[in-house]
N, C-alpha and C. Protein backbone atom coordinates (compact mmCIF):
# COMPACT_ATOMS: atom_id res chain seq x y z
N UNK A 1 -101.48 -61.32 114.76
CA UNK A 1 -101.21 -62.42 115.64
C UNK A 1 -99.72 -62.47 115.95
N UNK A 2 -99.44 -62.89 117.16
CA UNK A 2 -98.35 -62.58 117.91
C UNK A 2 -97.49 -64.44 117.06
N UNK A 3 -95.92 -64.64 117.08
CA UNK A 3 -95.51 -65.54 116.92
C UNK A 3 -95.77 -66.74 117.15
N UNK A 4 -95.81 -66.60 118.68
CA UNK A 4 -95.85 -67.78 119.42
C UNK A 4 -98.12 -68.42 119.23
N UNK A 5 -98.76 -67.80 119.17
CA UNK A 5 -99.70 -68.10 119.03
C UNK A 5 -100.05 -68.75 117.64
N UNK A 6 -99.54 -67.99 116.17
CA UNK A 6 -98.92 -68.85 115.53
C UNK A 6 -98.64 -70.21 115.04
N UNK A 7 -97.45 -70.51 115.71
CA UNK A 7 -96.56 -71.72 115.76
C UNK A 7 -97.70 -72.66 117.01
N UNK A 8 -98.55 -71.86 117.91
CA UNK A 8 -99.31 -73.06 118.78
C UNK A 8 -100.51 -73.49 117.88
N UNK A 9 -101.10 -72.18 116.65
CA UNK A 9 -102.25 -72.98 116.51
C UNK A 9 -102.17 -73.55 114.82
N UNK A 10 -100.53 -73.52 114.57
CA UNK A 10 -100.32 -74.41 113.44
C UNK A 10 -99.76 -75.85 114.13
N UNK A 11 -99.17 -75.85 115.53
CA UNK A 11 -99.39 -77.19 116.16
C UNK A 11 -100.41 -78.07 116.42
N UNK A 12 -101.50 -77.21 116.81
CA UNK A 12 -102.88 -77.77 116.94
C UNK A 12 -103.31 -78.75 115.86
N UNK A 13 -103.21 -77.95 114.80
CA UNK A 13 -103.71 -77.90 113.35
C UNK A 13 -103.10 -79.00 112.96
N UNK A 14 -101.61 -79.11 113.15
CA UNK A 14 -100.89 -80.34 111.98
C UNK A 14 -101.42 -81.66 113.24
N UNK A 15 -101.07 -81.15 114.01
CA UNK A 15 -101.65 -81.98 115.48
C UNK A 15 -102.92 -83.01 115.29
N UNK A 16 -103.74 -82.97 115.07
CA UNK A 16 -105.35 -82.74 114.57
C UNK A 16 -105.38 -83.49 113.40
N UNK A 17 -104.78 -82.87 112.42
CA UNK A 17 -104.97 -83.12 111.32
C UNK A 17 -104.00 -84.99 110.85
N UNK A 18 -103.18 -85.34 112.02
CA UNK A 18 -102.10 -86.20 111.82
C UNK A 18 -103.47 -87.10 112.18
N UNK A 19 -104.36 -87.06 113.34
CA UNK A 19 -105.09 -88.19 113.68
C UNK A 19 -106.29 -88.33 112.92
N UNK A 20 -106.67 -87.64 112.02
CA UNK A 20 -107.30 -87.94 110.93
C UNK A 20 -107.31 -88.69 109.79
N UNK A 21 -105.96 -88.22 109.57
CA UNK A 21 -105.47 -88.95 108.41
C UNK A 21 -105.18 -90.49 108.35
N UNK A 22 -104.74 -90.76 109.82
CA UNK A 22 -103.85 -92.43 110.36
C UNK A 22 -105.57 -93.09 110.22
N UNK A 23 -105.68 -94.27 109.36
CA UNK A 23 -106.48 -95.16 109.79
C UNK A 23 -105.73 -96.42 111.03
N UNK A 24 -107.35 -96.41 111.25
CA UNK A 24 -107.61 -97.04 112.64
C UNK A 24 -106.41 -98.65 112.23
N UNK A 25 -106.03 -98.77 113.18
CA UNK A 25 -105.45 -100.74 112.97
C UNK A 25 -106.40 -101.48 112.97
N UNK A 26 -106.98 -102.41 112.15
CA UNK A 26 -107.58 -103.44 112.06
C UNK A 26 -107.36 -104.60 112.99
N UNK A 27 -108.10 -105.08 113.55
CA UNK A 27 -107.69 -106.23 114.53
C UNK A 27 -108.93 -107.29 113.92
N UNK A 28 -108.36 -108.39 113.67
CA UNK A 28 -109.55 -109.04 112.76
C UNK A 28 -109.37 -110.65 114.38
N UNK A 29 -110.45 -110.60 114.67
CA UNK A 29 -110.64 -111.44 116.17
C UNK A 29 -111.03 -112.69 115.42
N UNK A 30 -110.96 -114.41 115.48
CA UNK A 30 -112.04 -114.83 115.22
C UNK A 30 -113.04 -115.08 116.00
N UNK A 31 -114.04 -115.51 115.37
CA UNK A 31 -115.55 -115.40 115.84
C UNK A 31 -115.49 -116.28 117.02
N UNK A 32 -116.21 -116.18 118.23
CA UNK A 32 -116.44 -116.86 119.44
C UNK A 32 -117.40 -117.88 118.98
N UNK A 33 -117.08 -119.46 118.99
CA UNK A 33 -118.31 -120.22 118.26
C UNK A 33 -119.28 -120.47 119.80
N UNK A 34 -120.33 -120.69 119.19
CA UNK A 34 -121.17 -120.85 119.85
C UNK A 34 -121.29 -122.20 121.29
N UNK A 35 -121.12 -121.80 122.62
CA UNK A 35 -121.18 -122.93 122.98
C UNK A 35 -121.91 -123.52 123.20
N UNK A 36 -121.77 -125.28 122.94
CA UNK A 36 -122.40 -126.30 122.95
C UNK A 36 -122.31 -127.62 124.22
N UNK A 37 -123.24 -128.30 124.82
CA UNK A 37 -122.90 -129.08 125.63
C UNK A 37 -122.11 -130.41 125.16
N UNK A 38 -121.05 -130.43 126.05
CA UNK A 38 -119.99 -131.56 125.77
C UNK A 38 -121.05 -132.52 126.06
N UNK A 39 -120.27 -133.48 125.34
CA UNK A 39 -121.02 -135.04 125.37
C UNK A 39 -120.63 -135.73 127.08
N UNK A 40 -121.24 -136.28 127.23
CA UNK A 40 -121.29 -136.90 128.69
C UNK A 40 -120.62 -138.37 128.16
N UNK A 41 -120.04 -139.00 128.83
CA UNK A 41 -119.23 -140.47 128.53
C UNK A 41 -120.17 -141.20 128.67
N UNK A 42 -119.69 -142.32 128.49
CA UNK A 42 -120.51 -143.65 128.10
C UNK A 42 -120.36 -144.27 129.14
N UNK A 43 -121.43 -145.06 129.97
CA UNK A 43 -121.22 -145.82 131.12
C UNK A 43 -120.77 -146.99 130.93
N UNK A 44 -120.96 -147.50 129.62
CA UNK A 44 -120.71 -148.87 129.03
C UNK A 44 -119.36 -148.57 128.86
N UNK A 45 -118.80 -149.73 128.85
CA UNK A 45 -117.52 -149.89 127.89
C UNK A 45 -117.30 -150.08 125.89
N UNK A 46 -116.56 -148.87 125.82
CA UNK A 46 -116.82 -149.56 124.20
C UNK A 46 -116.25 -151.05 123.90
N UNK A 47 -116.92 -151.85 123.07
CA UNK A 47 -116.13 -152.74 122.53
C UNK A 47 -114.77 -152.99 121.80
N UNK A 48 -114.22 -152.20 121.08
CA UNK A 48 -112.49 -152.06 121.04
C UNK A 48 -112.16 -151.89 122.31
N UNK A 49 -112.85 -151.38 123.46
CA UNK A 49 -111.84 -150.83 124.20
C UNK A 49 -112.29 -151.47 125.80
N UNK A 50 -110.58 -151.93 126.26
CA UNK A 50 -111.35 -152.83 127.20
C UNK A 50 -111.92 -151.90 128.69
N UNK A 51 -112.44 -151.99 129.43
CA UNK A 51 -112.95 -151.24 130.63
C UNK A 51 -112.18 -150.57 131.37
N UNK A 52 -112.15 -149.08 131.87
CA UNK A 52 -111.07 -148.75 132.56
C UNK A 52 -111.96 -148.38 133.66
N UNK A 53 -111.59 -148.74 135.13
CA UNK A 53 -112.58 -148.57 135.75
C UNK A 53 -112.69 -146.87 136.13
N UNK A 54 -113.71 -146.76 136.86
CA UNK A 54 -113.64 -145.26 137.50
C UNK A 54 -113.10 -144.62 138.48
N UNK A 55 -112.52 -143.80 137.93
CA UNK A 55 -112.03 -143.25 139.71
C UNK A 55 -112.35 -142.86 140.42
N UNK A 56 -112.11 -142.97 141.52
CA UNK A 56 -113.46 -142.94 142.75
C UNK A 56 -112.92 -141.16 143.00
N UNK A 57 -114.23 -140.66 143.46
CA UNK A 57 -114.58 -139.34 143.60
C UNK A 57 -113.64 -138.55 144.58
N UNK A 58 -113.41 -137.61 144.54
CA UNK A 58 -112.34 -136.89 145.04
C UNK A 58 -113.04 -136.61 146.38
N UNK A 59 -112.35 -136.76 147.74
CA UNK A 59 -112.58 -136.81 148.89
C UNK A 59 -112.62 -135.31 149.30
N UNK A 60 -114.31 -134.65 149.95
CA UNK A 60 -114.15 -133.00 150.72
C UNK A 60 -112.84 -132.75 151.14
N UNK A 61 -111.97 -131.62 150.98
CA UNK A 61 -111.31 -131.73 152.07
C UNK A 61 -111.84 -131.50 153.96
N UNK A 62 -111.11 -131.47 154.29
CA UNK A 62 -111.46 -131.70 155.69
C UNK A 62 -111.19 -130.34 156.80
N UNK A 63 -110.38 -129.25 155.81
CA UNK A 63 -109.68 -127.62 156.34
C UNK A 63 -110.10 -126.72 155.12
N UNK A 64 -110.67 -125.86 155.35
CA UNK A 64 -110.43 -124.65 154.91
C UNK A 64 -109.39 -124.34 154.41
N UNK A 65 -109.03 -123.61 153.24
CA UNK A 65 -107.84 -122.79 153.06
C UNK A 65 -107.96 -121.45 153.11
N UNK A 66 -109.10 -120.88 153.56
CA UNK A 66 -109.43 -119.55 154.23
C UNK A 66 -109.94 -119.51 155.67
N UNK A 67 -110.26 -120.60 155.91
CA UNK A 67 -110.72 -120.47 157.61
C UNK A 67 -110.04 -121.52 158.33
N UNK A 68 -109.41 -121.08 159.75
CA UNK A 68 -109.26 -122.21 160.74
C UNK A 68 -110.57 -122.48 161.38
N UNK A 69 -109.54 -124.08 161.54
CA UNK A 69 -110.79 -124.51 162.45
C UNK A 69 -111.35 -124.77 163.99
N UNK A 70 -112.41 -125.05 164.24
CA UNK A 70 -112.16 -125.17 165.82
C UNK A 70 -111.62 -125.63 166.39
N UNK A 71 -111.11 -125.10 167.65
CA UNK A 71 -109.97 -125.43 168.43
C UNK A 71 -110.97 -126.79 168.93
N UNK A 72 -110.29 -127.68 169.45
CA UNK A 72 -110.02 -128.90 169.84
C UNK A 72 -111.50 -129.79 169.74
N UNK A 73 -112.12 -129.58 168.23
CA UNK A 73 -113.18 -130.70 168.48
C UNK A 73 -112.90 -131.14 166.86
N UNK A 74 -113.79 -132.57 166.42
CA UNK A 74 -113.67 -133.12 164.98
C UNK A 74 -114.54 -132.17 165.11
N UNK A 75 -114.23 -131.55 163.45
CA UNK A 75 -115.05 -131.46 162.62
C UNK A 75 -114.32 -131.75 161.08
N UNK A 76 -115.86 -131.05 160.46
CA UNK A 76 -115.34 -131.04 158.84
C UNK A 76 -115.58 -129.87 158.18
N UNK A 77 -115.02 -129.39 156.92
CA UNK A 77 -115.12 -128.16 156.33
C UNK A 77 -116.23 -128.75 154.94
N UNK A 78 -117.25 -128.35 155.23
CA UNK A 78 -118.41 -127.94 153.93
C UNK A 78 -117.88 -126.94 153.19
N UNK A 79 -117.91 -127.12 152.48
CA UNK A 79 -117.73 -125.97 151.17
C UNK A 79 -119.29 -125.56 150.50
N UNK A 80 -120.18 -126.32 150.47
CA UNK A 80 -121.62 -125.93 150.39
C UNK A 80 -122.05 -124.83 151.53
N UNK A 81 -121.43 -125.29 152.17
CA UNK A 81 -122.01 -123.75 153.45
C UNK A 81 -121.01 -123.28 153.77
N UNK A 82 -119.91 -123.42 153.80
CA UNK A 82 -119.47 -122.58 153.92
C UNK A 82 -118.87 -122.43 155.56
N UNK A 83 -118.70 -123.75 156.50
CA UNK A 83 -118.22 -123.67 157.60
C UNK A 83 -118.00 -125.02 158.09
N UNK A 84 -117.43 -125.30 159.07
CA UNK A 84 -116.87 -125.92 159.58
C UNK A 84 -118.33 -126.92 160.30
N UNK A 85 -118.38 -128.12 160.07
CA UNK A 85 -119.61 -128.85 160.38
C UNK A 85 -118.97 -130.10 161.58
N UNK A 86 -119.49 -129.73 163.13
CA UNK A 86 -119.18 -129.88 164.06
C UNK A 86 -119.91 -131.61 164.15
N UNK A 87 -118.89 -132.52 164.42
CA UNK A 87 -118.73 -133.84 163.83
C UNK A 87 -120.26 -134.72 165.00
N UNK A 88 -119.36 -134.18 166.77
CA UNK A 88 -120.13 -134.92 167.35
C UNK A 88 -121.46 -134.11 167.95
N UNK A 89 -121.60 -132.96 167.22
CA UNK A 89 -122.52 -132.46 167.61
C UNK A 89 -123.58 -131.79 166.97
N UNK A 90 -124.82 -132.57 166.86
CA UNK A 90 -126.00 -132.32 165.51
C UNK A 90 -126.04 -130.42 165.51
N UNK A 91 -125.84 -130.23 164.07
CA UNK A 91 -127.06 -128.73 163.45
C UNK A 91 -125.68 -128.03 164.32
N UNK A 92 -124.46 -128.22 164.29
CA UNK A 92 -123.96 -126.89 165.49
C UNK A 92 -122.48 -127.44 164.33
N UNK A 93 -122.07 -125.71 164.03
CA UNK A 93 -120.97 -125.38 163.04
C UNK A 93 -120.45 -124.14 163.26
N UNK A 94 -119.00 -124.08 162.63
CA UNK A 94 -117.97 -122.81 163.14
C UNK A 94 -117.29 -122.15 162.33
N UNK A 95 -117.39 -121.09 162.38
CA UNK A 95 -116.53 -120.32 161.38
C UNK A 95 -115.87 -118.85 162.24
N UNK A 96 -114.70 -118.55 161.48
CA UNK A 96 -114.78 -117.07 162.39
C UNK A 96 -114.61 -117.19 163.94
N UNK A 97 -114.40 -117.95 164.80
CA UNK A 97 -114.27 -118.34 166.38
C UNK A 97 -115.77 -117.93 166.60
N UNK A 98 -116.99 -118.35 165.98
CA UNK A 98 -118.44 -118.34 166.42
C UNK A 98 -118.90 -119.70 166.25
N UNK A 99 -119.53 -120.13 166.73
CA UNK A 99 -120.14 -121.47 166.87
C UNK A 99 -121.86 -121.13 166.10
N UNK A 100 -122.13 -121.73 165.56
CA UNK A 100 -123.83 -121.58 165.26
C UNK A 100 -124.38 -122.80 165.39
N UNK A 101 -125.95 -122.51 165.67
CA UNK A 101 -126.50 -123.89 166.02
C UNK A 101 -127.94 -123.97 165.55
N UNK A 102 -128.20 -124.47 164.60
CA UNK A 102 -129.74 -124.33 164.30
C UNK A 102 -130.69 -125.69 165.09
N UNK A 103 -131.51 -124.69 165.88
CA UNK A 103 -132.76 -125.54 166.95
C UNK A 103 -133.98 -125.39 166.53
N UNK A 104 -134.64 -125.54 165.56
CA UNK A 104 -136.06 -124.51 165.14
C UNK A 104 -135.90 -123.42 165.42
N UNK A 105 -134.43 -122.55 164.66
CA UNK A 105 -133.97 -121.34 164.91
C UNK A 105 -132.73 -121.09 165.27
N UNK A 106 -132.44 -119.92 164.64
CA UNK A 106 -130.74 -120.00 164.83
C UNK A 106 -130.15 -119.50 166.19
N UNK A 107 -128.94 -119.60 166.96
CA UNK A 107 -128.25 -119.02 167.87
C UNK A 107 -126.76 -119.48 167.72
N UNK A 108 -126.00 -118.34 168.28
CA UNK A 108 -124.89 -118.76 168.22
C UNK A 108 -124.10 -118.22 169.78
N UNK A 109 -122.55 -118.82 169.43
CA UNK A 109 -122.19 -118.53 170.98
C UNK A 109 -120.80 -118.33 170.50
N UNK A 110 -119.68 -118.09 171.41
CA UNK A 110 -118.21 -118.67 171.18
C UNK A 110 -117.58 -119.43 171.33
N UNK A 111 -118.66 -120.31 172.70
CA UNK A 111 -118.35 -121.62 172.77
C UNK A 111 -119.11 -123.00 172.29
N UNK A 112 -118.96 -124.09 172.15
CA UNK A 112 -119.57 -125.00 171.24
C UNK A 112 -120.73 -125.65 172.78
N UNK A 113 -120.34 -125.05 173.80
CA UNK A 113 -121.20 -125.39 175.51
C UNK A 113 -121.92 -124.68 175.66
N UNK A 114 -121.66 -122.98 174.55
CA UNK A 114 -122.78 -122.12 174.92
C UNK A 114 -122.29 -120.93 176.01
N UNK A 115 -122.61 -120.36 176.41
CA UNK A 115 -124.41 -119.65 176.18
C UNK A 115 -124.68 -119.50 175.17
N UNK A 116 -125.56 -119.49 174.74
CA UNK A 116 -126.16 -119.19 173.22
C UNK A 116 -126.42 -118.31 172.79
N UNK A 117 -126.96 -117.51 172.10
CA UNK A 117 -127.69 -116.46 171.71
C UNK A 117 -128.22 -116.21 170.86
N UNK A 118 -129.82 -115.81 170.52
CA UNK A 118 -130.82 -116.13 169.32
C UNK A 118 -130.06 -115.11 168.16
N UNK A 119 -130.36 -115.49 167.42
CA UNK A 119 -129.71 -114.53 165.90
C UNK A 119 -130.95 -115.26 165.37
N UNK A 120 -130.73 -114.03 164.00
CA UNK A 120 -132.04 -114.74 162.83
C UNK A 120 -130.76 -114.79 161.69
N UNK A 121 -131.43 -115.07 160.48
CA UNK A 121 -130.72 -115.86 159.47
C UNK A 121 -129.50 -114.71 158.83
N UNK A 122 -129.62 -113.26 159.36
CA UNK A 122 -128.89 -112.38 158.79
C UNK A 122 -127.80 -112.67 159.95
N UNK A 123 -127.78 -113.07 160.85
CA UNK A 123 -126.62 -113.64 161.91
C UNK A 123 -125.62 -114.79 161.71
N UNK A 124 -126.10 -115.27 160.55
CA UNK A 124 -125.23 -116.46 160.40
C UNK A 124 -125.03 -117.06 159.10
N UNK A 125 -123.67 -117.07 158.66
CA UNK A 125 -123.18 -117.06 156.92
C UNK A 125 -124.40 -117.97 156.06
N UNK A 126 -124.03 -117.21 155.16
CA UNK A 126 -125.14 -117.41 154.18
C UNK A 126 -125.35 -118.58 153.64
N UNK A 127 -124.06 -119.71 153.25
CA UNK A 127 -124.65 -120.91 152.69
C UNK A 127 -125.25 -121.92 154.08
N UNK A 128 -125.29 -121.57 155.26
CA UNK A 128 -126.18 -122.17 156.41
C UNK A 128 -127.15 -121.63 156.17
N UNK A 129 -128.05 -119.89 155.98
CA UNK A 129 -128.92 -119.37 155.67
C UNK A 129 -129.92 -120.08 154.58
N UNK A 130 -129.00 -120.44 153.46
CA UNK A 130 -129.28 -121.28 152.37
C UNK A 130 -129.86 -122.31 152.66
N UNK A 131 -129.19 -123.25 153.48
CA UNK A 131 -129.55 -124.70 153.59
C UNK A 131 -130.51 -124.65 154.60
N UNK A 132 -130.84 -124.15 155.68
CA UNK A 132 -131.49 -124.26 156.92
C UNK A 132 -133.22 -123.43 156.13
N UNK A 133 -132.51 -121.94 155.76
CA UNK A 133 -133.84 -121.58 155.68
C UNK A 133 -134.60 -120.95 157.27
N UNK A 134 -135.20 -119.71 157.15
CA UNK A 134 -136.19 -119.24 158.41
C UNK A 134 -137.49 -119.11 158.23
């Protein structure tokens, strides 16, 4: 055997032999306890404690922070579906510069005047798909 082959396969060797020898590090985790349902509050007031009333429920917002909204009409932003829910005008909502409108069936347009155009439920975002149903 030539030198250099040698010195590579006593590198191998001590090489090899170093990660054998090293035990592993111990990492001691504690245990994930089991979860349990939090207790729900008391509607009553306790007796030590005098009544604090409730705070009234946090208001939808009214914009998207991923979608604008339609140009120049009220609406409101659902977060259950997922679009913009067109205030003065029943079953008709916007996302994306598309208007959708469910009539006993979906269509949509670019404008909220129309023309329309039939789509089925794969045409129009999914939490409307959800709620409407075909």
């Amino acid at each position: 055997m030539t030198a250099i082959a040698r010195i590579t396969l006593l590198s191998v060797v001590l090489g090899l032999s170093a990660c054998a020898v090293q035990q592993p590090e111990s990492t001691h985790l504690p245990p994930i306890p089991p979860s349990q349902p939090k207790p729900t509050p008391s509607t009553s007031p306790s007796p030590s404690k005098p009544g604090i009333p409730a705070k009234p429920a946090k208001p939808l917002p009214r914009t998207s922070a991923s979608f604008a909204p339609p140009p120049g009409g009220n609406s409101h932003w659902d977060p259950k579906l997922g679009v913009y829910v067109l205030d003065d005008q029943p079953n008709t909502f916007y996302r994306q510069r598309t208007y959708y409108r469910w009539d006993n069936g979906w269509s949509r347009s670019i404008s909220p005047k129309g023309p329309w155009e039939e789509t089925d439920i794969h045409g129009v975002p999914g939490g409307l798909g959800r709620q409407f149903g075909q």
